[in-house]
Protein backbone atom coordinates (compact mmCIF):
# COMPACT_ATOMS: atom_id res chain seq x y z
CA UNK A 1 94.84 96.38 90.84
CA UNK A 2 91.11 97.65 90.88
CA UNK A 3 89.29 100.05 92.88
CA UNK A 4 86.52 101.97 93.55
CA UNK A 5 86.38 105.48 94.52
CA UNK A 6 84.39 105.97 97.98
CA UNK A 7 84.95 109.37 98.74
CA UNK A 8 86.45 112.67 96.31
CA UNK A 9 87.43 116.30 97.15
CA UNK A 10 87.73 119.05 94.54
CA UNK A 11 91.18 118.22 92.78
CA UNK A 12 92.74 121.43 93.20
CA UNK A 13 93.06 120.33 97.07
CA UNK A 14 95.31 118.05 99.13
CA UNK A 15 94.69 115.09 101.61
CA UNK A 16 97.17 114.50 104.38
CA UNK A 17 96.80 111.75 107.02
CA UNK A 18 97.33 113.94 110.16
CA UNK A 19 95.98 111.57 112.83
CA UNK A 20 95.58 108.28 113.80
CA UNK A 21 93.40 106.38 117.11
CA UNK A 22 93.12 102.87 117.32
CA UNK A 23 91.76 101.49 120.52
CA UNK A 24 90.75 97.71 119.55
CA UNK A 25 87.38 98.39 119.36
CA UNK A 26 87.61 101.72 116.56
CA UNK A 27 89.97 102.84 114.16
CA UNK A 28 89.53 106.55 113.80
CA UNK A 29 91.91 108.27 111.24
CA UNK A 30 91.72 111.78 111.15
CA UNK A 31 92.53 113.66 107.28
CA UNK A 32 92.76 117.26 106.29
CA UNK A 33 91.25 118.19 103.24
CA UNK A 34 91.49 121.74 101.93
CA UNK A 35 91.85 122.51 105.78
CA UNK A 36 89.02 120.94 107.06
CA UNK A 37 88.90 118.21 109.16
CA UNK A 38 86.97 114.42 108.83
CA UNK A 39 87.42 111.42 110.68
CA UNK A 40 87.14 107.94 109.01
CA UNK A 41 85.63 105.77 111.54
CA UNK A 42 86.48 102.04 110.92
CA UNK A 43 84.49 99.39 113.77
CA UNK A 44 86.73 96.22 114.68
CA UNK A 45 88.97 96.64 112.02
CA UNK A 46 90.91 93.12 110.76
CA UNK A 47 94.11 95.00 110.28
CA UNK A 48 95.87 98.18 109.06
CA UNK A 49 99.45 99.62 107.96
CA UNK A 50 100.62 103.36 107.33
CA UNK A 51 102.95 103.73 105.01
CA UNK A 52 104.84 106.60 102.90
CA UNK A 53 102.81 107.38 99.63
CA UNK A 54 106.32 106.26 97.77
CA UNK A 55 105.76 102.41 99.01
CA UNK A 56 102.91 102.45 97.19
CA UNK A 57 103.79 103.02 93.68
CA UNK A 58 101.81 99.72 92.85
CA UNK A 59 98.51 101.68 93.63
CA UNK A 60 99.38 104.43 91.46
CA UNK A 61 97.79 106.11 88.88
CA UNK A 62 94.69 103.97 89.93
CA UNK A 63 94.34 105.40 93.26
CA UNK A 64 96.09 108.43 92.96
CA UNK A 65 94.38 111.46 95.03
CA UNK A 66 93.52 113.33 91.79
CA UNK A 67 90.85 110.94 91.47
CA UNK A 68 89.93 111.01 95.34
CA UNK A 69 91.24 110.11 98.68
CA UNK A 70 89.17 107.01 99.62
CA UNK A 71 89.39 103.69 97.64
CA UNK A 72 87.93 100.58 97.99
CA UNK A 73 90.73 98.12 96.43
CA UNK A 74 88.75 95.05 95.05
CA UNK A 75 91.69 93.12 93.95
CA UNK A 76 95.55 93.39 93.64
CA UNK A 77 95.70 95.40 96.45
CA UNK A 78 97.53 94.69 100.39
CA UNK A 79 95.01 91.93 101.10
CA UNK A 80 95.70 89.57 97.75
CA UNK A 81 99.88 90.32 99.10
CA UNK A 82 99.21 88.95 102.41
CA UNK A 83 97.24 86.25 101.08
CA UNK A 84 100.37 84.80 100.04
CA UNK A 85 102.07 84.44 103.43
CA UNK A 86 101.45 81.06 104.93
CA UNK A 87 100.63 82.60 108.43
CA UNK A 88 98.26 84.89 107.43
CA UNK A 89 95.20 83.43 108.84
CA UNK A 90 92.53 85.36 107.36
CA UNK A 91 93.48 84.37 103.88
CA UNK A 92 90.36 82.56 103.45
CA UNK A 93 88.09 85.23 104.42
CA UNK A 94 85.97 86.66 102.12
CA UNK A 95 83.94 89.29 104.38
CA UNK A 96 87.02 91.08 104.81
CA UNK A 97 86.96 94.73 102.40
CA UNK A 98 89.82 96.57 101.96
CA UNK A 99 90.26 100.16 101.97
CA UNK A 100 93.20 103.05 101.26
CA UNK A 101 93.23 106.14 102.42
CA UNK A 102 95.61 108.49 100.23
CA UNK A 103 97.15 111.49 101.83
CA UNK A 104 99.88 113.73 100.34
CA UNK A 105 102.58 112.14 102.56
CA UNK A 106 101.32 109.24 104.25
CA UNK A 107 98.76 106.67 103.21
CA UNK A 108 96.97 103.97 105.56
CA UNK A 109 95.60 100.48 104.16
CA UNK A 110 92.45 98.62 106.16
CA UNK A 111 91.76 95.57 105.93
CA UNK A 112 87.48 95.85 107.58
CA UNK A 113 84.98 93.59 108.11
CA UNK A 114 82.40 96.87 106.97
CA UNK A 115 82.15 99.76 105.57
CA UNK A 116 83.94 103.13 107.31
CA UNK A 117 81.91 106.09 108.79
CA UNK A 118 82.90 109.55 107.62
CA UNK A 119 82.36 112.50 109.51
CA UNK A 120 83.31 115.92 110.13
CA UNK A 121 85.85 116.06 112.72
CA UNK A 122 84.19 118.26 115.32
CA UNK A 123 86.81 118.47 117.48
């Protein structure tokens, strides 16, 4: 598996996935880091799955949160899995990125046609 790190924190803190909006148009995830609050904003997303940090011991130590809390995987991640599957349609796209966000307990794969926003939660 390979990645890239998008986004870091200070690596004495913590990430947790605390909430998650998805409306068909947006996928807004909401983190807490250190306390404070961001949103990752994803537009249209292609697809997405939460799951428990332990069903993704694959990912690990490459994309463990020591080294940050936003990847982009760039091979061997969810997308090359589903590949496999003879009804996944999207197989042959190449536009499609895919990203992992890692929180302490939960941690949420996208499959995106861009690039996230991340802001400060202001809420």
């Amino acid at each position: 598996m390979k990645s890239e790190v998008l986004e870091v924190f200070n690596p004495v803190g913590t990430t947790e996935v605390i909430n998650l909006n998805f409306d068909v148009e947006f996928l807004e995830i909401t983190i807490s880091v250190d306390g404070e609050n961001i949103d990752v904003i994803f537009e249209e997303p292609a697809g997405f799955r939460v799951l428990d940090e332990g069903d993704l011991l694959e990912f690990w130590p490459d994309c463990s949160m020591s080294i940050g809390w936003l990847h982009e995987i760039t091979s061997g991640g969810w997308f090359d899995l589903e590949k496999n599957r003879s009804g996944f349609l999207s197989s042959d796209s190449s536009d499609i990125i895919e990203y992992l966000i890692v929180g302490v307990n939960y941690c949420v794969s996208i499959l995106a046609w861009e690039k996230p926003r991340v802001q400060q939660n202001t809420r």
